[in-house]
C-alpha atoms as a PDB file:
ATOM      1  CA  UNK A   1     -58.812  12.456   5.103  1.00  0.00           C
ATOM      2  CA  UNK A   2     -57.091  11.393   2.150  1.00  0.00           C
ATOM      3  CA  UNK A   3     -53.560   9.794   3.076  1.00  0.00           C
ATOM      4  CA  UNK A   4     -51.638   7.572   1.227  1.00  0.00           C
ATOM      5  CA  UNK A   5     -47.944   6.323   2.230  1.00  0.00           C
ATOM      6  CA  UNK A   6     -46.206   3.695   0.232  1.00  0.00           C
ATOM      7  CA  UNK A   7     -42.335   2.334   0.155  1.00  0.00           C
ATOM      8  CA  UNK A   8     -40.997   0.878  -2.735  1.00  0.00           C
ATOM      9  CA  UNK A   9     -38.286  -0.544  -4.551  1.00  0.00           C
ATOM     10  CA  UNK A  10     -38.938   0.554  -7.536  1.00  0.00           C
ATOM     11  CA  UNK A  11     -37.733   3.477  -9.398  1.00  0.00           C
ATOM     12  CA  UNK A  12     -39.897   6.669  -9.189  1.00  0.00           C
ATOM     13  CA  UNK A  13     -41.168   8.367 -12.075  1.00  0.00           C
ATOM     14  CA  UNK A  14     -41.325  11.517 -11.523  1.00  0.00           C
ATOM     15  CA  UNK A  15     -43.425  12.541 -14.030  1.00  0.00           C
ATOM     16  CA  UNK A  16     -45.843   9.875 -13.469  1.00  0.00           C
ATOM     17  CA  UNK A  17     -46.308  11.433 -10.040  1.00  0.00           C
ATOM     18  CA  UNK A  18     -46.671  15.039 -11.607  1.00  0.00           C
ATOM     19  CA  UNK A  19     -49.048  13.900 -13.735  1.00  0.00           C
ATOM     20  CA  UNK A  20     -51.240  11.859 -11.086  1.00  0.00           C
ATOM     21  CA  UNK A  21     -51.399  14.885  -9.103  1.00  0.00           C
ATOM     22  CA  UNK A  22     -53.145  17.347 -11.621  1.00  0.00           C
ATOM     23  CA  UNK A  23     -56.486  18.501 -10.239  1.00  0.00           C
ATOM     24  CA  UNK A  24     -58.517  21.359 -12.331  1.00  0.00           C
ATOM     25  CA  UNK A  25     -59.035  22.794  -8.352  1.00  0.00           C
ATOM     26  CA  UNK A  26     -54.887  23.711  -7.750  1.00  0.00           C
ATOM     27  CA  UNK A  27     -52.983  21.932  -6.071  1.00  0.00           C
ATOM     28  CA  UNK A  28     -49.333  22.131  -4.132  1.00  0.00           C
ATOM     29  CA  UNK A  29     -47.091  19.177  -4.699  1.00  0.00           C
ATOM     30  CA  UNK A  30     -43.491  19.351  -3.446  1.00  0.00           C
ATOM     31  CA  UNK A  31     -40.919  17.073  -4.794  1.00  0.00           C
ATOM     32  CA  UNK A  32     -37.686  15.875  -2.649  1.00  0.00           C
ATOM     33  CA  UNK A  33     -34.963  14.129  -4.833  1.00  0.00           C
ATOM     34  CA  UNK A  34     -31.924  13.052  -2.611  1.00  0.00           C
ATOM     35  CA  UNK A  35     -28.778  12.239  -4.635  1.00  0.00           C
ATOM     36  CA  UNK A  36     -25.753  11.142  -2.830  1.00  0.00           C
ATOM     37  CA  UNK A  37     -22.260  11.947  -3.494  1.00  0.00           C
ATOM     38  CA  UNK A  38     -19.934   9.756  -4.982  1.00  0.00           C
ATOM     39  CA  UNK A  39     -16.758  10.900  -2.385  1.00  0.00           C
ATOM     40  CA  UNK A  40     -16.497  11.464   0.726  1.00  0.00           C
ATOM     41  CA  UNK A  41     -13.673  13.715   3.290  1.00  0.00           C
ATOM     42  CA  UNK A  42     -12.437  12.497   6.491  1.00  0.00           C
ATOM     43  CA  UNK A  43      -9.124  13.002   8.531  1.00  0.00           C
ATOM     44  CA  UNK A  44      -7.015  10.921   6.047  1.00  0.00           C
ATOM     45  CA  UNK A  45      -8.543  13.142   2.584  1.00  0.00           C
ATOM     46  CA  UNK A  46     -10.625  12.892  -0.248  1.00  0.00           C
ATOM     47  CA  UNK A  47     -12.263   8.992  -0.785  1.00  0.00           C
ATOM     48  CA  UNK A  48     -14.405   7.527  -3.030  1.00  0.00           C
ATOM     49  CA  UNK A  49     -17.848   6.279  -2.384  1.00  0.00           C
ATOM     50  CA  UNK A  50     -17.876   2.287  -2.847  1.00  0.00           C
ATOM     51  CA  UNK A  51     -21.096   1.077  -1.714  1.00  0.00           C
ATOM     52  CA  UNK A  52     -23.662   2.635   0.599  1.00  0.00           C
ATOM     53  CA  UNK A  53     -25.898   0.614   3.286  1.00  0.00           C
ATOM     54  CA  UNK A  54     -28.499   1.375   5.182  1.00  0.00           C
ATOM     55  CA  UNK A  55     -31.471  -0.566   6.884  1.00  0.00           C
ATOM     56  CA  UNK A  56     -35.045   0.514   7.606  1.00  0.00           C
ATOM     57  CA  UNK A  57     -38.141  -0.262   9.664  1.00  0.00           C
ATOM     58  CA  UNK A  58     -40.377  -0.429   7.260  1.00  0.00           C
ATOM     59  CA  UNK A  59     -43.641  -0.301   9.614  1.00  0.00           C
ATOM     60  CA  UNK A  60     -42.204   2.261  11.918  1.00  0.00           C
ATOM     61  CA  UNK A  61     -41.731   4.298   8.949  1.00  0.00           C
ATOM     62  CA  UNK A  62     -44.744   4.182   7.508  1.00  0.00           C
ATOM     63  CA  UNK A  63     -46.656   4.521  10.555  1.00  0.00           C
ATOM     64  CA  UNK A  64     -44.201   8.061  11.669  1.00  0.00           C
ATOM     65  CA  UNK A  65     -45.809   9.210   7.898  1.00  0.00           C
ATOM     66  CA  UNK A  66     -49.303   8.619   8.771  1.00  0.00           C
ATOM     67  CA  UNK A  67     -48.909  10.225  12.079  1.00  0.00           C
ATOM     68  CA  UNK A  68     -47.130  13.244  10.336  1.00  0.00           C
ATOM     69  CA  UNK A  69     -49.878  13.684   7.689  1.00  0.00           C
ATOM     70  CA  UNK A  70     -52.791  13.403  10.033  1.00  0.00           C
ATOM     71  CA  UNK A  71     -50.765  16.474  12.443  1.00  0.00           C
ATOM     72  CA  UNK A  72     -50.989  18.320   8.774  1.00  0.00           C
ATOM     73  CA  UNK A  73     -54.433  17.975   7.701  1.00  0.00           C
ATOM     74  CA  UNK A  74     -55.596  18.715  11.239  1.00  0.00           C
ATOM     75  CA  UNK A  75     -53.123  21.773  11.667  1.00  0.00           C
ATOM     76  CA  UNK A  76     -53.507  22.981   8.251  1.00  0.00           C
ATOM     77  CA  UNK A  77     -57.597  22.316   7.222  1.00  0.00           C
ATOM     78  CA  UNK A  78     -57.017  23.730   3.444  1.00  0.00           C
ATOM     79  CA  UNK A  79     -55.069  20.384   3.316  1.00  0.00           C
ATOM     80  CA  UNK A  80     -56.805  17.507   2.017  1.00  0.00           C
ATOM     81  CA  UNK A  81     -54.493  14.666  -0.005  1.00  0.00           C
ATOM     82  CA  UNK A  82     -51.095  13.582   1.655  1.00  0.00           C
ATOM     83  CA  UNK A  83     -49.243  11.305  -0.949  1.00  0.00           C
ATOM     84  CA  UNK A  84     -45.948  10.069   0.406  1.00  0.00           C
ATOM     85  CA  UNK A  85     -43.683   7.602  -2.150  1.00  0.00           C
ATOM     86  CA  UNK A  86     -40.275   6.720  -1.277  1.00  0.00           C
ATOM     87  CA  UNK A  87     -38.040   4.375  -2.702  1.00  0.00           C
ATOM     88  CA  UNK A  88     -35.828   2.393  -0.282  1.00  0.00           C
ATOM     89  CA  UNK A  89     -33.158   1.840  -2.470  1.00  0.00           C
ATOM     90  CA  UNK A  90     -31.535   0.610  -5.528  1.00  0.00           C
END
């Protein structure tokens, strides 16, 4: 099993991941890119986002990835390589 789960900082380059992923056998590689909005809507109308904040557990998360891609590559046995990068934050 090839797994490999990392958090970071840092900013992602997503062509550097591309790029690191290129195998002359195929491969899939799916990309998610979250952008958040820069309003918001409640009861009072239209506001602007300030700030956002948010905490994590780092080793919870990481271990709930591990767990995930080792359901994967036992469910789905075509699967071998599980890359997970996500950045916290900016």
């Amino acid at each position: 099993m090839n797994i490999h789960v990392e958090l970071t900082n840092n900013e992602i380059d997503v062509n550097d991941i591309v790029n690191k992923c290129k195998d002359p056998r195929g491969r899939a590689l799916n990309l998610f890119l979250g952008l958040t909005r820069n309003f918001y809507e409640d009861e009072a109308g239209k506001k602007d986002v300030v700030t956002l904040s948010y905490e994590s557990e780092e080793d919870l998360a990481l271990s709930e990835m591990r767990c995930i891609s080792e359901e994967a590559i036992e469910k789905f046995p075509f699967v071998d390589t599980i890359k997970y990068l996500i950045r916290k934050g900016l």
